[in-house]
C-alpha atoms as a PDB file:
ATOM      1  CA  UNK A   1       0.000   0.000   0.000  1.00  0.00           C
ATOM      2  CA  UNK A   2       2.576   2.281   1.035  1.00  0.00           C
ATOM      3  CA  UNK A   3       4.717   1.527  -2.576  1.00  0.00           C
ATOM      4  CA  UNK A   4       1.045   2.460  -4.386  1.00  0.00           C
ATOM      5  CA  UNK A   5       0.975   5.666  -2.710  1.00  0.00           C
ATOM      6  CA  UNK A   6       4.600   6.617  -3.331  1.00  0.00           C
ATOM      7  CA  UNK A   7       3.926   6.114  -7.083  1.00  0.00           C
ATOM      8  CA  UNK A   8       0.813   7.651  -7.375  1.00  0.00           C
ATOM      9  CA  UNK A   9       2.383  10.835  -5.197  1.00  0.00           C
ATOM     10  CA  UNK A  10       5.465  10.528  -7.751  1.00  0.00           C
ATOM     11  CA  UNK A  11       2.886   9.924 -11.081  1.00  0.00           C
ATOM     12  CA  UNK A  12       1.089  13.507  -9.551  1.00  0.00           C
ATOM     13  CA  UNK A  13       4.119  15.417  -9.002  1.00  0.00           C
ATOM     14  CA  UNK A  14       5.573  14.700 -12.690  1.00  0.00           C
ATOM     15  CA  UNK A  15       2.060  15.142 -13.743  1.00  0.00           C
ATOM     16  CA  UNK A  16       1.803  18.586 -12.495  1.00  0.00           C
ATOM     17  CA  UNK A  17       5.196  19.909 -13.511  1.00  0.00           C
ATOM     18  CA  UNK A  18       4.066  19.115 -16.856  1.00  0.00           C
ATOM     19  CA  UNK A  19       0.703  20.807 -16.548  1.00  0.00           C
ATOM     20  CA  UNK A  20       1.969  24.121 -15.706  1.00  0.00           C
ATOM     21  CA  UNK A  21      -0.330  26.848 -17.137  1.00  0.00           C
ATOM     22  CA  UNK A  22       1.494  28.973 -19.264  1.00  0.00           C
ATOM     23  CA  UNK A  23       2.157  32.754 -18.553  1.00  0.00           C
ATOM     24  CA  UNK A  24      -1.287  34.329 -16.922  1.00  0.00           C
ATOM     25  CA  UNK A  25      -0.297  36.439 -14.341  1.00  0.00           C
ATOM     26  CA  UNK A  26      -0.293  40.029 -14.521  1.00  0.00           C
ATOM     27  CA  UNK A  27      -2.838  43.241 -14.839  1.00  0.00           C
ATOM     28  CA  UNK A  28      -6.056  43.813 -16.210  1.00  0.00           C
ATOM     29  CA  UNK A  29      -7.766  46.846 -16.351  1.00  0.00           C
ATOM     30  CA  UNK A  30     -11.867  46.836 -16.866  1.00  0.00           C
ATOM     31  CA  UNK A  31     -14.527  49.549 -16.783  1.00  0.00           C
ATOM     32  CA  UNK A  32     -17.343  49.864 -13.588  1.00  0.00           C
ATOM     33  CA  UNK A  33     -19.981  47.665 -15.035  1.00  0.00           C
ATOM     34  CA  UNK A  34     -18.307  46.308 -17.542  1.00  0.00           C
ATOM     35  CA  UNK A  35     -18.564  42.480 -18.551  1.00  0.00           C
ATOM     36  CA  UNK A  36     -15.390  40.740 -18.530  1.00  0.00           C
ATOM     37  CA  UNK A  37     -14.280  37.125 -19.030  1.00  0.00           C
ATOM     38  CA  UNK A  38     -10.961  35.754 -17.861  1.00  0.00           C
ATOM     39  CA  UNK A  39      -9.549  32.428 -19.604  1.00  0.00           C
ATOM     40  CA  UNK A  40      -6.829  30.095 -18.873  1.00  0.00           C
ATOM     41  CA  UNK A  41      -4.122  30.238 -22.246  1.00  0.00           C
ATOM     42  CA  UNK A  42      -4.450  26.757 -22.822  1.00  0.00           C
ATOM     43  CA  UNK A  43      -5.819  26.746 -26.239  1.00  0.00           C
ATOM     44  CA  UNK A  44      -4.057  23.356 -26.596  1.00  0.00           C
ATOM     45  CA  UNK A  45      -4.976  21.987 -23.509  1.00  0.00           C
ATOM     46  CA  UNK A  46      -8.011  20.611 -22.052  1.00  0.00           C
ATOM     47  CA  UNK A  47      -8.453  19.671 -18.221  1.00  0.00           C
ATOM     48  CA  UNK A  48     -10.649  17.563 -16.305  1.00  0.00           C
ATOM     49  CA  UNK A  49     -11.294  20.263 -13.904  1.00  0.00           C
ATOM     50  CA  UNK A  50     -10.872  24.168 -13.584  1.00  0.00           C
ATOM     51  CA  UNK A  51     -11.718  26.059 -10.023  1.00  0.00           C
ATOM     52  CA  UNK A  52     -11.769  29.744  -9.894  1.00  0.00           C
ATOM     53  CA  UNK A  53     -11.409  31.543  -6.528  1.00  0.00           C
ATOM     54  CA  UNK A  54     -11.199  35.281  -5.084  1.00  0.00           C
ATOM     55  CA  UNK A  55      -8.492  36.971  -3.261  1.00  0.00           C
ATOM     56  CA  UNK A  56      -9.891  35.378   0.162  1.00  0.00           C
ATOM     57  CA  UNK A  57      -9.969  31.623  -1.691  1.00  0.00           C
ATOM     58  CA  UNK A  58     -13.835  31.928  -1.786  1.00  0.00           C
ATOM     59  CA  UNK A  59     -14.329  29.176  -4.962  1.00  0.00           C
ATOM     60  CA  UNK A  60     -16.166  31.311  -7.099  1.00  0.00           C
ATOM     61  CA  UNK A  61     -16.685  28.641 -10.250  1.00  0.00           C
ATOM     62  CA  UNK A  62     -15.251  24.515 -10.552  1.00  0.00           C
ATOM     63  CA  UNK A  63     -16.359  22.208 -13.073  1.00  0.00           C
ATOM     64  CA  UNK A  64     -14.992  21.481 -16.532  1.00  0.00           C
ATOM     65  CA  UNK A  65     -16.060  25.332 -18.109  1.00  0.00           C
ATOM     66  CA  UNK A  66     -12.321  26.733 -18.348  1.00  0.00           C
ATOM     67  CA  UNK A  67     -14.104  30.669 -18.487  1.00  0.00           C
ATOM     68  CA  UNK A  68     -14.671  32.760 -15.969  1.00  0.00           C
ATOM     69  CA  UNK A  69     -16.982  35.815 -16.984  1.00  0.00           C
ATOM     70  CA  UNK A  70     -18.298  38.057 -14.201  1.00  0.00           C
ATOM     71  CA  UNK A  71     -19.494  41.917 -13.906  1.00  0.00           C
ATOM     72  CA  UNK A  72     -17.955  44.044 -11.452  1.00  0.00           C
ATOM     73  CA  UNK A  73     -19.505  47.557 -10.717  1.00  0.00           C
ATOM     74  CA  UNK A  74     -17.766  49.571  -8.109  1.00  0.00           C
ATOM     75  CA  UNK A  75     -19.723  50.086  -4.811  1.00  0.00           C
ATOM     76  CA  UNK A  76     -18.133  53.533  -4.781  1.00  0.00           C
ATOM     77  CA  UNK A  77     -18.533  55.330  -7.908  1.00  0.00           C
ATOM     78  CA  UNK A  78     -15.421  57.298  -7.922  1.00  0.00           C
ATOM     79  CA  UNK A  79     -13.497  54.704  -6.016  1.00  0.00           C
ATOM     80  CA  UNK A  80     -11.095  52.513  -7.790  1.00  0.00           C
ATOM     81  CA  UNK A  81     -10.999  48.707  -6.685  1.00  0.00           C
ATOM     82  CA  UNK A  82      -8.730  45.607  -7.114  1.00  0.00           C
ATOM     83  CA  UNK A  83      -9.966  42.546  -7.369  1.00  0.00           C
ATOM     84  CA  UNK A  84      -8.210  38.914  -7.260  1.00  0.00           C
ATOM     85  CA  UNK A  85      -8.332  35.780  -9.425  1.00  0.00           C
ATOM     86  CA  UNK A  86      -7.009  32.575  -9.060  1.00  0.00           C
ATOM     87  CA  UNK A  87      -7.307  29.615 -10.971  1.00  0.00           C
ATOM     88  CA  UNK A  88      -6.120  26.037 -10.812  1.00  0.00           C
ATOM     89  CA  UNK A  89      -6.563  23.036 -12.893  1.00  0.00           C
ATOM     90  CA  UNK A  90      -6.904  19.155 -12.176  1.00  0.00           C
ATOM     91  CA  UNK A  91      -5.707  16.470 -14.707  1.00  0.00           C
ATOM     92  CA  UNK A  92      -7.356  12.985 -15.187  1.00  0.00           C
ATOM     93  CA  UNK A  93      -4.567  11.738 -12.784  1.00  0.00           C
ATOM     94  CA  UNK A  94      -6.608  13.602 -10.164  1.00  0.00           C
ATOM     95  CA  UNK A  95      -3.199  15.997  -9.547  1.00  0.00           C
ATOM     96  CA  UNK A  96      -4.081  19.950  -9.252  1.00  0.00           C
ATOM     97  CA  UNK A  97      -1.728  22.331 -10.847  1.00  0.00           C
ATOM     98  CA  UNK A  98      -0.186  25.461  -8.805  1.00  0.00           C
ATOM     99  CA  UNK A  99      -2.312  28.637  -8.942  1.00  0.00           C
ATOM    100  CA  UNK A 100      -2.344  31.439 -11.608  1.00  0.00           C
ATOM    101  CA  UNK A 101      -2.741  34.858  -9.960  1.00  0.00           C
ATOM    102  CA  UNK A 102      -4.384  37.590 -12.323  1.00  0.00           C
ATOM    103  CA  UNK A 103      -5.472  40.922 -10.866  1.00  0.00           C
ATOM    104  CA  UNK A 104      -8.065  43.308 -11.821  1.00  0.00           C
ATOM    105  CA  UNK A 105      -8.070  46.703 -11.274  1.00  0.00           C
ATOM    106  CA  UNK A 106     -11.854  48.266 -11.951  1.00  0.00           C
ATOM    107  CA  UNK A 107     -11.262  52.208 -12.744  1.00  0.00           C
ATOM    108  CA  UNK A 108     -14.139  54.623 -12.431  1.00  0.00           C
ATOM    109  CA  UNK A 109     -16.276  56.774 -15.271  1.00  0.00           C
ATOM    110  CA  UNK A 110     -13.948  59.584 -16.736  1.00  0.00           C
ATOM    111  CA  UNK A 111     -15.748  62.706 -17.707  1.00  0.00           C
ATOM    112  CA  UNK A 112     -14.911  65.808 -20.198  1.00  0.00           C
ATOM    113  CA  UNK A 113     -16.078  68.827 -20.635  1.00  0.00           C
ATOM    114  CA  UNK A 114     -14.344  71.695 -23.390  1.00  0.00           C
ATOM    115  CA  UNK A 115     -14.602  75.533 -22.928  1.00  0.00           C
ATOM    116  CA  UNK A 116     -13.478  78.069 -25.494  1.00  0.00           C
ATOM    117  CA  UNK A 117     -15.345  80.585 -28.161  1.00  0.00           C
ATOM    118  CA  UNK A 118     -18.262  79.373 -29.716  1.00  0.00           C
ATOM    119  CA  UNK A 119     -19.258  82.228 -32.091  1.00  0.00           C
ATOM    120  CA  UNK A 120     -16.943  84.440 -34.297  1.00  0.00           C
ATOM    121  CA  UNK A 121     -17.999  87.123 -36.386  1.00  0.00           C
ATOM    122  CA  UNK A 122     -18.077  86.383 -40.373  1.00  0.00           C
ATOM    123  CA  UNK A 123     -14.852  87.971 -41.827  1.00  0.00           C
ATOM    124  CA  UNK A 124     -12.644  87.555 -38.299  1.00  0.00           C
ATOM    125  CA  UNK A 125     -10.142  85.128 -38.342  1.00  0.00           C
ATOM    126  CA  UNK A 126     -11.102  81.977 -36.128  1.00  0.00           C
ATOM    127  CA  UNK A 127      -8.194  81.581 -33.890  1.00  0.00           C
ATOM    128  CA  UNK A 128      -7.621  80.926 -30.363  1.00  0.00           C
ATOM    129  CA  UNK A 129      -7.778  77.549 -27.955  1.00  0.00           C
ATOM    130  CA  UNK A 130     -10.129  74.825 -26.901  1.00  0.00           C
ATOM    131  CA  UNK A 131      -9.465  73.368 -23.241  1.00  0.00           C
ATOM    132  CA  UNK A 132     -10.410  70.462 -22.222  1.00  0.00           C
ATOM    133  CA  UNK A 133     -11.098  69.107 -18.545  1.00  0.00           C
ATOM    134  CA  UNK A 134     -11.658  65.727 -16.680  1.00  0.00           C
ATOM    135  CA  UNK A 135     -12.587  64.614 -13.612  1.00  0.00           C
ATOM    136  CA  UNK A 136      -9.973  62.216 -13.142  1.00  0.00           C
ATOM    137  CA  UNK A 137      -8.113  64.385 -10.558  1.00  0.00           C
ATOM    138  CA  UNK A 138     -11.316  64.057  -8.557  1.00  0.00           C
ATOM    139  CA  UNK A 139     -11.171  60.080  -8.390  1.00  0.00           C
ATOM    140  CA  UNK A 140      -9.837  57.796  -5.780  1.00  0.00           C
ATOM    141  CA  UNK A 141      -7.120  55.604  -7.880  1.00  0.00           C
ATOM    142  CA  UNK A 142      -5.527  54.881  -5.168  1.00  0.00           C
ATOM    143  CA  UNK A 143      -6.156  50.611  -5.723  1.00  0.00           C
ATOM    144  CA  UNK A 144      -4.862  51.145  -9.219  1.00  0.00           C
ATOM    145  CA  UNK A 145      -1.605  52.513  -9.148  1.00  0.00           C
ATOM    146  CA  UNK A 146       0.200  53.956 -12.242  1.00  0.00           C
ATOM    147  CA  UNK A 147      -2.853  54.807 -14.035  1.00  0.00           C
ATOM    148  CA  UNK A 148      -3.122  58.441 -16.188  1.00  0.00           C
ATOM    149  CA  UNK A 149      -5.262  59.950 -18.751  1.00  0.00           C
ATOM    150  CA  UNK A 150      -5.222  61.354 -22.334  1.00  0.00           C
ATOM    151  CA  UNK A 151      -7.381  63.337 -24.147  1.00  0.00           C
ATOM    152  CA  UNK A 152      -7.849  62.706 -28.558  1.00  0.00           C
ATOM    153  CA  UNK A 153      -9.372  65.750 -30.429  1.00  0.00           C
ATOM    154  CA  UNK A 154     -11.443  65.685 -33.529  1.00  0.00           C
ATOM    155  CA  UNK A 155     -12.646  68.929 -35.502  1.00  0.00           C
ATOM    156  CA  UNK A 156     -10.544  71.531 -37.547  1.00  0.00           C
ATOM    157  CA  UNK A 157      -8.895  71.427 -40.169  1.00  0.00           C
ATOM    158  CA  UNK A 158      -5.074  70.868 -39.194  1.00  0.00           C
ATOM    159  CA  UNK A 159      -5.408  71.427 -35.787  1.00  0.00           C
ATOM    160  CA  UNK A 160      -2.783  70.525 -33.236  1.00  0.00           C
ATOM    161  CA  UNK A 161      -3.656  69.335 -29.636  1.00  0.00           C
ATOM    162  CA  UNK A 162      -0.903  70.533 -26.964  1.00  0.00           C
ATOM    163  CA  UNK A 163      -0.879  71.388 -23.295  1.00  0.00           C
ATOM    164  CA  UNK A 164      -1.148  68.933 -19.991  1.00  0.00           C
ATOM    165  CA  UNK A 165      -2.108  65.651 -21.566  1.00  0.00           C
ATOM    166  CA  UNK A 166      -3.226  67.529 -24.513  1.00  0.00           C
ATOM    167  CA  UNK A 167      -5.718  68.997 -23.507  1.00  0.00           C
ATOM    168  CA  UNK A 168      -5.401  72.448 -25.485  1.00  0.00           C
ATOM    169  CA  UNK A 169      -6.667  72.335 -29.295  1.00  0.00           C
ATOM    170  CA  UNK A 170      -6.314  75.161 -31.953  1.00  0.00           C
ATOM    171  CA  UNK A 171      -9.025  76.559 -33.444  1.00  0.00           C
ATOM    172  CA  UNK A 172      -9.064  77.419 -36.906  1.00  0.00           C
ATOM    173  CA  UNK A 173     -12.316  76.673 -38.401  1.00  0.00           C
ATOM    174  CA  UNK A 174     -15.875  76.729 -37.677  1.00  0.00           C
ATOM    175  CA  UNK A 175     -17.359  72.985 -37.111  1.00  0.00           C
ATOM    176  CA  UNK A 176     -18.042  70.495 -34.269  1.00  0.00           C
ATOM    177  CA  UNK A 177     -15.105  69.709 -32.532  1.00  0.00           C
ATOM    178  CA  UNK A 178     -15.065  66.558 -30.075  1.00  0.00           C
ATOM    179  CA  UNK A 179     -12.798  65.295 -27.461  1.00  0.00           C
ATOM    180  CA  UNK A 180     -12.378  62.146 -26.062  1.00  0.00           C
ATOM    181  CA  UNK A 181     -10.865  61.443 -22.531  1.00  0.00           C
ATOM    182  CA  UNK A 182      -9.088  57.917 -21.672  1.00  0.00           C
ATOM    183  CA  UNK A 183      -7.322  56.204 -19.144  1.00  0.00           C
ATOM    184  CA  UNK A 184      -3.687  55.862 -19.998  1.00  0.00           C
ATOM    185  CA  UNK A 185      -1.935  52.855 -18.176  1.00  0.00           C
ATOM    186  CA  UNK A 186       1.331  50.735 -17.204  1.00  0.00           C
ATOM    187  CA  UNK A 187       2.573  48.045 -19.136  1.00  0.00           C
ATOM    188  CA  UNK A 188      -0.467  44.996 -18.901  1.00  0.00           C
ATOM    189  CA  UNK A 189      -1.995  42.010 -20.606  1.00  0.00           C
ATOM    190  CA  UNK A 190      -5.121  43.488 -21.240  1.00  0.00           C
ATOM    191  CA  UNK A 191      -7.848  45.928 -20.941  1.00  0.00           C
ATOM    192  CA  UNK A 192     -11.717  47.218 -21.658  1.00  0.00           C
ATOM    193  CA  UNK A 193     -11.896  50.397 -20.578  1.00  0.00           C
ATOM    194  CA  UNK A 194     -13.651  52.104 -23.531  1.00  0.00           C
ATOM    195  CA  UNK A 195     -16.890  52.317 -21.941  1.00  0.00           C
ATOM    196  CA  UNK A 196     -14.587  54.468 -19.519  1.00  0.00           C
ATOM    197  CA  UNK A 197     -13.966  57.145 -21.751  1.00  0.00           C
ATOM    198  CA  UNK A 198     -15.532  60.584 -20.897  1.00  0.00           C
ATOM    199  CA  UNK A 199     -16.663  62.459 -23.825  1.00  0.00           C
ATOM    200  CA  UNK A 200     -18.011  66.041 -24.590  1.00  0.00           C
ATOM    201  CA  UNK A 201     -18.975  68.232 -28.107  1.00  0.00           C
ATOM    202  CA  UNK A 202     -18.213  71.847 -28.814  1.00  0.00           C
ATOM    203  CA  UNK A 203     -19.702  73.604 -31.686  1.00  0.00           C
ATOM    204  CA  UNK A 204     -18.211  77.176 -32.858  1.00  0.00           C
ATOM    205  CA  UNK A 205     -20.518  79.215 -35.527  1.00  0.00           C
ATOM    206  CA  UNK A 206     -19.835  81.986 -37.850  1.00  0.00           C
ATOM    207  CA  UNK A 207     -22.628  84.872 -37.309  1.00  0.00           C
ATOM    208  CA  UNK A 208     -23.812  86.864 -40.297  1.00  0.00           C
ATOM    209  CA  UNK A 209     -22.320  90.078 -40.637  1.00  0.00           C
ATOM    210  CA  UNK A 210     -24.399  92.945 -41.191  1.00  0.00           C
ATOM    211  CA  UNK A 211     -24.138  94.752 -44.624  1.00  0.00           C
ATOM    212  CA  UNK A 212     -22.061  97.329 -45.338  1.00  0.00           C
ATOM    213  CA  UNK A 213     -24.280 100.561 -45.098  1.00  0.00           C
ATOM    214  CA  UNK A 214     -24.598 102.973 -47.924  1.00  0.00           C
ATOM    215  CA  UNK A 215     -24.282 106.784 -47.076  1.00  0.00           C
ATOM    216  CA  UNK A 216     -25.775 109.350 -48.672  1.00  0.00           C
ATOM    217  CA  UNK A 217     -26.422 112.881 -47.846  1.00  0.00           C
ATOM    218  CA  UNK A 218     -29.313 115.273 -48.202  1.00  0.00           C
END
């Protein structure tokens, strides 16, 4: 009896040095809300079992479904939180594999909003700035270290974006100019975060000018 054990202990531990999961650890970054599903890389692969648990080894999911797809919406919502993942795997031989570690940070709603001119008389030349402004100084990333923003302008014609995280944009023409804030972030496996962007619309007109009056004299 004692021999049977030894091999079976053996059969498991060469078993699960050759079950290793491939690389899985590391950072994801989600929006508040947003649906996300995290996968083993085994593509090749197939196990008899797969058991998901939290940071506090709560099992969140075991059986033979290898995908793990949950919602999480922050409690506070301006508060950054991270949240933990583990997963392990179990062969036919019955032998579990070590655990893969993935963390996921879920980041808060960005908002915009742009100020500037909106009206210039016809036959002035449209110049000046656009700024643009986010709340992201406002938010509590504190769980989600590293994390920054960017803003993308549309609008113009030849218009260059400058200024803090580019948030300054030339006018030069009338039109609907847009901006678009995201979150900017460390090097990491992965990310959906566009439901995160903040976004805001600014629309500059040309008024009509008046006509030239005529003078006469009587």
């Amino acid at each position: 009896m004692k021999k049977m054990y030894l091999k079976t202990t053996l059969l498991c531990a060469i078993a699960t040095l050759a079950m290793v999961l491939p690389a899985f650890a590391g950072n994801f970054y989600v929006c508040s809300g947003t649906s996300f599903t995290l996968k083993p890389d085994v593509s090749t692969i197939t196990y008899t079992t797969y058991e998901w648990t939290d940071g506090t080894s709560t099992v969140l999911q075991t059986g033979a479904t290898a995908n793990y797809t949950t919602t999480v919406t922050l409690a506070t919502a301006t508060t950054a939180e991270a949240k933990t993942y583990r997963l392990r795997v179990q062969n036919s031989d019955g032998c579990w594999s070590d655990l893969a570690t993935h963390t996921v940070y879920v980041l808060p709603q960005l908002t915009a909003s742009i100020t500037g001119s909106t009206e210039f008389c016809a036959g002035v030349t449209i110049s000046g700035n656009l700024s643009a402004t986010t709340n992201y100084s406002t938010l509590n990333l504190t769980a989600a270290p590293g994390t920054g923003y960017n803003f993308s302008w549309t609008g113009g014609t030849g218009s260059v974006a400058s200024g803090t995280n580019n948030n300054t944009y030339s006018l030069t023409t009338a039109g609907a100019y847009n901006v678009s804030v995201a979150y900017t972030l460390p090097a990491n496996d992965g990310s959906k975060l566009s439901s995160c962007n903040g976004t805001a619309a600014h629309t500059v007109t040309v008024l009509t000018a008046p006509t030239t009056p005529v003078v006469v004299i009587e």
